[in-house]
PDB file of N, CA and C in Angstrom:
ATOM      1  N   UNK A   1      10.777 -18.883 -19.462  1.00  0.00           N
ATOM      2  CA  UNK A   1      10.586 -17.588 -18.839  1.00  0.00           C
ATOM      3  C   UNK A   1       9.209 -17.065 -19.271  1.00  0.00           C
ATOM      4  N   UNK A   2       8.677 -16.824 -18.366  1.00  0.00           N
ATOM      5  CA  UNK A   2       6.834 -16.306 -18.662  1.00  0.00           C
ATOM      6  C   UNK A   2       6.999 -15.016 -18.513  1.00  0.00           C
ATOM      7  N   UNK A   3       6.131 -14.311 -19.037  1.00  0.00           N
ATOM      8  CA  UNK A   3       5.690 -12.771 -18.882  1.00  0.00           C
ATOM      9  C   UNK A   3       6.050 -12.458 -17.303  1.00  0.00           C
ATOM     10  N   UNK A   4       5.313 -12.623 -16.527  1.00  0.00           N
ATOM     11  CA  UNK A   4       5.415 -12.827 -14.763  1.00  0.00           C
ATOM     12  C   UNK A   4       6.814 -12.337 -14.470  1.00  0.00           C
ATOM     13  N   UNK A   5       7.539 -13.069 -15.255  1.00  0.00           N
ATOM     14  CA  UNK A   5       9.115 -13.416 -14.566  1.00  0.00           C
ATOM     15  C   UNK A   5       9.842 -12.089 -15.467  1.00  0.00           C
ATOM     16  N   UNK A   6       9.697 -11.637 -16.601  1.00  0.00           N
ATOM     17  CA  UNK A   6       9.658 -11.277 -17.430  1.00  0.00           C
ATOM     18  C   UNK A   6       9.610  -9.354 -17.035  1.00  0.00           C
ATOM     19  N   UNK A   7       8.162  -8.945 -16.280  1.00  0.00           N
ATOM     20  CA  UNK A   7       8.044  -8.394 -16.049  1.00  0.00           C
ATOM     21  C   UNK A   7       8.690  -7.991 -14.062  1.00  0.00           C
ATOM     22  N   UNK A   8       8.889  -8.731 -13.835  1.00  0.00           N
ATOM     23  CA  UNK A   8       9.915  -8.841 -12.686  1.00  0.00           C
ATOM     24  C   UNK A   8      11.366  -8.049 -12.748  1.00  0.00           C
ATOM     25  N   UNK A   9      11.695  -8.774 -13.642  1.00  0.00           N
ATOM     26  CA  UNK A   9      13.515  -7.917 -14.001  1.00  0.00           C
ATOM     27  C   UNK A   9      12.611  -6.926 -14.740  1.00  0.00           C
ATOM     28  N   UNK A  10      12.088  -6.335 -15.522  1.00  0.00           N
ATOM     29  CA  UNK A  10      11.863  -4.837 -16.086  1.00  0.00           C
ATOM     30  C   UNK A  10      11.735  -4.004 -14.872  1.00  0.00           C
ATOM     31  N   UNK A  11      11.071  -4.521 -14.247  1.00  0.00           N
ATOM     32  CA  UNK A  11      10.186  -3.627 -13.014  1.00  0.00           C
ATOM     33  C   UNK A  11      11.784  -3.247 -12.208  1.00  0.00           C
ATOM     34  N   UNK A  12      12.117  -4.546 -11.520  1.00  0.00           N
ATOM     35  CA  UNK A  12      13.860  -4.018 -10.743  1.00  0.00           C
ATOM     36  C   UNK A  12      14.803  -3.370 -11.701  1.00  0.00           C
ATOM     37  N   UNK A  13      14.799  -3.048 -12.890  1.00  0.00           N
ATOM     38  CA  UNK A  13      15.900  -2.763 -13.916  1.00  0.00           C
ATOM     39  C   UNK A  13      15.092  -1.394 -14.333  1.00  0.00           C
ATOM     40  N   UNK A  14      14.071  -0.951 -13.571  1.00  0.00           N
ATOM     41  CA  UNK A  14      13.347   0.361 -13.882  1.00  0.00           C
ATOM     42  C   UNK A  14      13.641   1.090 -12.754  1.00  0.00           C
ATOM     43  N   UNK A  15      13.322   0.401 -11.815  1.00  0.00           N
ATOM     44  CA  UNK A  15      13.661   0.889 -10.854  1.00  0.00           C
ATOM     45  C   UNK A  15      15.268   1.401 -10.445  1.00  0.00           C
ATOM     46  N   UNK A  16      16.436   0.889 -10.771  1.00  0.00           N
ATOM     47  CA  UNK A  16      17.723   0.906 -10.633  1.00  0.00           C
ATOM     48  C   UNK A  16      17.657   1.995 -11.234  1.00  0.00           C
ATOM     49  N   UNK A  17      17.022   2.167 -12.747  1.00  0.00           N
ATOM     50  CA  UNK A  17      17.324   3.065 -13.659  1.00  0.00           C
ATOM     51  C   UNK A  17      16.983   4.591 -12.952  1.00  0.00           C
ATOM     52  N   UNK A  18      16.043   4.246 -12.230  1.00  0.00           N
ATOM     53  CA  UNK A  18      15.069   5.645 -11.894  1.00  0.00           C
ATOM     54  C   UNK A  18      15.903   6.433 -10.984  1.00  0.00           C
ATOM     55  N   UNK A  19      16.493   5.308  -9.978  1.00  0.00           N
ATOM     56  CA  UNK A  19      17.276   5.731  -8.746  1.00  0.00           C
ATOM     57  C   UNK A  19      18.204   6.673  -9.373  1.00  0.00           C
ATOM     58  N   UNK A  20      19.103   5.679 -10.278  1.00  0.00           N
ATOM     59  CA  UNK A  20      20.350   6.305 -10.656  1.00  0.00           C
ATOM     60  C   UNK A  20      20.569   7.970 -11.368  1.00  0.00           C
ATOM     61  N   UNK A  21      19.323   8.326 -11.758  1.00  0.00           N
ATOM     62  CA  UNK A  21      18.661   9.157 -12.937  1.00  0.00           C
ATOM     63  C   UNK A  21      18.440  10.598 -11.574  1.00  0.00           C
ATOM     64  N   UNK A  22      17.737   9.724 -10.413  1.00  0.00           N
ATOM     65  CA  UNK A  22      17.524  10.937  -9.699  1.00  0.00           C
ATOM     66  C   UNK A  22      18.864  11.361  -8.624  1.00  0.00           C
ATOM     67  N   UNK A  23      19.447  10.476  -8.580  1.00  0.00           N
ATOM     68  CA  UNK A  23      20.535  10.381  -7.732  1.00  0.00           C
ATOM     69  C   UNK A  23      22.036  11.822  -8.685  1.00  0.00           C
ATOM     70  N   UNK A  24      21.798  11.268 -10.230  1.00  0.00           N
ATOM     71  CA  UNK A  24      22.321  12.461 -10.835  1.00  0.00           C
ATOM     72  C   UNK A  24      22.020  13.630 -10.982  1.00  0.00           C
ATOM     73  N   UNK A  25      20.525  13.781 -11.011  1.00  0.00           N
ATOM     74  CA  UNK A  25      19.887  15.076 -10.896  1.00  0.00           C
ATOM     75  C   UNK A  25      20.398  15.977  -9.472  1.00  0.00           C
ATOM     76  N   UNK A  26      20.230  14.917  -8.469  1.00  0.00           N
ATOM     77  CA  UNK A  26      20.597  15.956  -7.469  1.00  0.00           C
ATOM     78  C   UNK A  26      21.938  15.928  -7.168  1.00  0.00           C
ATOM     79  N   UNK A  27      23.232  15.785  -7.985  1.00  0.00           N
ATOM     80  CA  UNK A  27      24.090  16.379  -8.059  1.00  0.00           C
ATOM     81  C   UNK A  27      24.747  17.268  -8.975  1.00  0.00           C
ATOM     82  N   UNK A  28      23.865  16.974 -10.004  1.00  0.00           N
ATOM     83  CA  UNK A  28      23.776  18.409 -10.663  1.00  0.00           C
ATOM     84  C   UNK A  28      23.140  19.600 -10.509  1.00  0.00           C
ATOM     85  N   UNK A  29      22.048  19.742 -10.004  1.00  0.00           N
ATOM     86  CA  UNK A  29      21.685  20.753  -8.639  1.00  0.00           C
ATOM     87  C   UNK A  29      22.997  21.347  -8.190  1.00  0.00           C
ATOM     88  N   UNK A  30      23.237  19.904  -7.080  1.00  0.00           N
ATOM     89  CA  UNK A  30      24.387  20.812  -5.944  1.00  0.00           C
ATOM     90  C   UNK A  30      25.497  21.179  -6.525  1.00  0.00           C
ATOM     91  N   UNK A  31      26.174  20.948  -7.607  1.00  0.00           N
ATOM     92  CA  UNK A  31      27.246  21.297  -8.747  1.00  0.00           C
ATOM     93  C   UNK A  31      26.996  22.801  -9.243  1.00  0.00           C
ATOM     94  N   UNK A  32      25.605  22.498  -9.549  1.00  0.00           N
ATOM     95  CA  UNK A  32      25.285  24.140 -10.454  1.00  0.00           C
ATOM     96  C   UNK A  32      25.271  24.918  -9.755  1.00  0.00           C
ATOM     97  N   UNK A  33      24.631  24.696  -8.403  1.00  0.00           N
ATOM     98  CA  UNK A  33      24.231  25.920  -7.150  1.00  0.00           C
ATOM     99  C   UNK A  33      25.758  26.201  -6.414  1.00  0.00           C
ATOM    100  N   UNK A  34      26.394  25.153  -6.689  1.00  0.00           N
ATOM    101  CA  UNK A  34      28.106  25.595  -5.881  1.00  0.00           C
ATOM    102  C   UNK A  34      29.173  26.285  -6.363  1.00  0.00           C
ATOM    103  N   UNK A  35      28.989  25.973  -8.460  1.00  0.00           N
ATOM    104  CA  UNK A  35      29.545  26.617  -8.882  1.00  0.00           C
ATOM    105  C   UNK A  35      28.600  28.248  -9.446  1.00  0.00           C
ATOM    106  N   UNK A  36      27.626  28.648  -8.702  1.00  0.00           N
ATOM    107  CA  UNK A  36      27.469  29.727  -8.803  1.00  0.00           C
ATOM    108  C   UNK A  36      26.423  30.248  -9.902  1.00  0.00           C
ATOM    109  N   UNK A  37      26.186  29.093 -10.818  1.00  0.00           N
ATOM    110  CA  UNK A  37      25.293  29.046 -12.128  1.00  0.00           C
ATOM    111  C   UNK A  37      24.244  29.658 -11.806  1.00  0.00           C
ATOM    112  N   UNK A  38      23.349  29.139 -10.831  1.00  0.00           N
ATOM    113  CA  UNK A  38      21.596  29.363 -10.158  1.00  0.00           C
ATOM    114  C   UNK A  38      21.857  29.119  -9.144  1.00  0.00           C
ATOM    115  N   UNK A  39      21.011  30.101  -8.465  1.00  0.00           N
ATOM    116  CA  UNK A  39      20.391  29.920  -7.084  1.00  0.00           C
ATOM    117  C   UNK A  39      19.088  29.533  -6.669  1.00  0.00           C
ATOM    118  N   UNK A  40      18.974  28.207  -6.558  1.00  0.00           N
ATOM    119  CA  UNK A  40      17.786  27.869  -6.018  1.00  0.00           C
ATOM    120  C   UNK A  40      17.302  28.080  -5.048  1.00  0.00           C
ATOM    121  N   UNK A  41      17.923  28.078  -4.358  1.00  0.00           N
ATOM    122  CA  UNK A  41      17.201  29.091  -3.075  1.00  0.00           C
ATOM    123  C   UNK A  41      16.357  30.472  -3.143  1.00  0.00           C
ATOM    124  N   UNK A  42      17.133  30.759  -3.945  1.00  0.00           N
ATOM    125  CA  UNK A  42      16.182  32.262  -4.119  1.00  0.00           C
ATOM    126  C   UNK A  42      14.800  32.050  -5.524  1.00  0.00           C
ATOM    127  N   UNK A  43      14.827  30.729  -6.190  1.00  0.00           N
ATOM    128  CA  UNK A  43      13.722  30.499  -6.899  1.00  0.00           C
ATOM    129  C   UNK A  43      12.709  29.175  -6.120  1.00  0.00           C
ATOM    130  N   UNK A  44      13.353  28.914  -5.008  1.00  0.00           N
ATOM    131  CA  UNK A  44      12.363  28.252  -4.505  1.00  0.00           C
ATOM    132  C   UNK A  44      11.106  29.315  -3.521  1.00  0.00           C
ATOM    133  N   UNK A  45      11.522  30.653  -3.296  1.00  0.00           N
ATOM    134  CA  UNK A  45      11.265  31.552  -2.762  1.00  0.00           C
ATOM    135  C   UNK A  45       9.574  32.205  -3.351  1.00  0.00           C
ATOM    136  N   UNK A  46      10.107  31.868  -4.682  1.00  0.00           N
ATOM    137  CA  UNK A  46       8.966  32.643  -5.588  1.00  0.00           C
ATOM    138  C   UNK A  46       7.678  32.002  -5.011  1.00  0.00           C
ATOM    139  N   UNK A  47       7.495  31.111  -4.577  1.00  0.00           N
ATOM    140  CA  UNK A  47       5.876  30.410  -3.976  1.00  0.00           C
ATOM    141  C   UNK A  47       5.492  31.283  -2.489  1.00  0.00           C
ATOM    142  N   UNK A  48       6.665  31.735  -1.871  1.00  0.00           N
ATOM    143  CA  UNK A  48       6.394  32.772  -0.796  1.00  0.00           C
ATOM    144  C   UNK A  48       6.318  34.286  -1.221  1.00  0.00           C
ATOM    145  N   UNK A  49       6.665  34.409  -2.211  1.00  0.00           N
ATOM    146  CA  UNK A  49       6.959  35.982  -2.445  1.00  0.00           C
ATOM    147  C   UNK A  49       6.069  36.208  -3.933  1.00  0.00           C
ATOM    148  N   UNK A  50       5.326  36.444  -3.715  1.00  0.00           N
ATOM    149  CA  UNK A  50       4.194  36.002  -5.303  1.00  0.00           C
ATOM    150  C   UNK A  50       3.154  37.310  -4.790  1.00  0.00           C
ATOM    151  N   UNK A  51       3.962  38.521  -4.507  1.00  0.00           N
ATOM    152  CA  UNK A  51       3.103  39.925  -4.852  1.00  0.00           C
ATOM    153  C   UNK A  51       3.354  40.456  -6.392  1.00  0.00           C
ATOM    154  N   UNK A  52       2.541  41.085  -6.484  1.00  0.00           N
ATOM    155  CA  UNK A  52       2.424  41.565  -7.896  1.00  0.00           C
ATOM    156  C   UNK A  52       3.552  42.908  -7.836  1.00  0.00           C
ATOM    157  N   UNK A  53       3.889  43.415  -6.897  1.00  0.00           N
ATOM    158  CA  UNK A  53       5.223  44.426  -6.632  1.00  0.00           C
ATOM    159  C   UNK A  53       6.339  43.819  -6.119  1.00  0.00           C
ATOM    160  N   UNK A  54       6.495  42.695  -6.010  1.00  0.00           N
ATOM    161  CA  UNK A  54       7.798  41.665  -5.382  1.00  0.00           C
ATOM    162  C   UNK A  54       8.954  42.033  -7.249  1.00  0.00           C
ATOM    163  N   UNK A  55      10.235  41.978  -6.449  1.00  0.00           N
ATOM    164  CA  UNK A  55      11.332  42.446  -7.511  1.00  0.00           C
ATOM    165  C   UNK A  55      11.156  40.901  -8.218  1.00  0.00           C
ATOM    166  N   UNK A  56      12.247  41.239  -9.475  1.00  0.00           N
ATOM    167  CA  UNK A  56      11.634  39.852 -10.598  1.00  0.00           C
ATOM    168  C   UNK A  56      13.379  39.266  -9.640  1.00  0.00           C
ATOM    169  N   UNK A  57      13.211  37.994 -10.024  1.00  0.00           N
ATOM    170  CA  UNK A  57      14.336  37.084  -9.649  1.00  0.00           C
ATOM    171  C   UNK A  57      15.290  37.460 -10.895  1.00  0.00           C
ATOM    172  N   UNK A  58      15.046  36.948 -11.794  1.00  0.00           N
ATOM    173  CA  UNK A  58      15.911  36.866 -13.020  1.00  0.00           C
ATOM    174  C   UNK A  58      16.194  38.710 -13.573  1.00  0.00           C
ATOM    175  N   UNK A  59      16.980  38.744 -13.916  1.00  0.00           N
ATOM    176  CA  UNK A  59      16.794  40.123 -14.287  1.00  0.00           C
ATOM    177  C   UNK A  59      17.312  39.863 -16.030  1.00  0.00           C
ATOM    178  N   UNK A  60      16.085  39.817 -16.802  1.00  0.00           N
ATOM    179  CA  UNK A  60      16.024  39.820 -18.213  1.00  0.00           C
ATOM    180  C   UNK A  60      16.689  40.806 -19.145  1.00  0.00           C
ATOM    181  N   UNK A  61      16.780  41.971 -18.673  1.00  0.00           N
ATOM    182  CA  UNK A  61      17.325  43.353 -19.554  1.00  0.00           C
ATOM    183  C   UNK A  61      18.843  42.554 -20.084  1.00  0.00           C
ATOM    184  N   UNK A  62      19.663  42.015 -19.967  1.00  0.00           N
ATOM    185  CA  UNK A  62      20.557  41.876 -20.422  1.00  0.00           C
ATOM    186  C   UNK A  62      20.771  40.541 -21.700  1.00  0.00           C
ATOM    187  N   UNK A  63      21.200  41.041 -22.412  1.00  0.00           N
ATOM    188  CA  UNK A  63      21.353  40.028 -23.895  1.00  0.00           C
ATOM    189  C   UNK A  63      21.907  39.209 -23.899  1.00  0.00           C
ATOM    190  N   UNK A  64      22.038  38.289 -24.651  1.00  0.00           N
ATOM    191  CA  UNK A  64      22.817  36.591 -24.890  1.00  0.00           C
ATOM    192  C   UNK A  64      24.064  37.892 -24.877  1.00  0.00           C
ATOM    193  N   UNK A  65      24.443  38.301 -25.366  1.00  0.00           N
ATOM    194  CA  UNK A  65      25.956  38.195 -25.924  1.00  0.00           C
ATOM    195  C   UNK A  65      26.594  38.861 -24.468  1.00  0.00           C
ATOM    196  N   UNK A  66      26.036  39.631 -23.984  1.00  0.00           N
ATOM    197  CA  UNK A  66      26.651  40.060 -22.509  1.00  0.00           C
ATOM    198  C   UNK A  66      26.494  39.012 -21.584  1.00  0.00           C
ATOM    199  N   UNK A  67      25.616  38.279 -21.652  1.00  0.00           N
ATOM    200  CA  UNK A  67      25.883  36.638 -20.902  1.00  0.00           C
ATOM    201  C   UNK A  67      26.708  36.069 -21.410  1.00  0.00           C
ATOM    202  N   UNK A  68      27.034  35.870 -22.324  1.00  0.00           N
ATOM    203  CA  UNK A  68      28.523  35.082 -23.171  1.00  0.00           C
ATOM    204  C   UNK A  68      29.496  35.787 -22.384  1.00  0.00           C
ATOM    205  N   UNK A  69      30.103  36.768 -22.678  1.00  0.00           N
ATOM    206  CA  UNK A  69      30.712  37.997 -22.254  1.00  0.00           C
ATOM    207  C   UNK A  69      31.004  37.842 -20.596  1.00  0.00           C
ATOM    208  N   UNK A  70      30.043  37.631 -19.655  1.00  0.00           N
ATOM    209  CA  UNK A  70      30.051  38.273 -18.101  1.00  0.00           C
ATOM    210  C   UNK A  70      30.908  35.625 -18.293  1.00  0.00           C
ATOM    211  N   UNK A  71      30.462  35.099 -19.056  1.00  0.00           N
ATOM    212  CA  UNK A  71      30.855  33.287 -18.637  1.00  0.00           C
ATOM    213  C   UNK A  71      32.296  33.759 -18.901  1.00  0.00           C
ATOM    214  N   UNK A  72      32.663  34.172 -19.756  1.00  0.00           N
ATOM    215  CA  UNK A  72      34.385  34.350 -20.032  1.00  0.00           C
ATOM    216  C   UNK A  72      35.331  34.067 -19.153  1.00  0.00           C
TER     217      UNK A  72
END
């Protein structure tokens, strides 16, 4: 087995890997966005809506422990 051959199966066994990797990503997306976690839709938005008076997406004022609190 030479380098050549060598680097053959890495390359297809990178590739499998990559697929599989993105193939999970985008069902954890559609998982998170279904069960209600994030809305990407409304943060894919921010590249259209990028005034300096546009409302914030996230609304920060509220603390870890009232986010603990509101997952219950």
């Amino acid at each position: 087995m030479d380098i050549r051959e060598l680097q053959g199966y890495a390359s297809f066994f990178m590739t499998i890997f990559l697929v599989v990797m993105l193939y999970g990503y985008i069902v954890y997306l559609y998982r998170s966005e279904k069960k209600g976690e994030k809305d990407y839709e409304k943060l894919g938005n921010i590249a259209l809506d990028d005034e300096i008076d546009s409302t914030p997406i996230n609304d920060s004022s509220s603390t870890e422990s009232e986010k603990k609190e509101r997952n219950k």
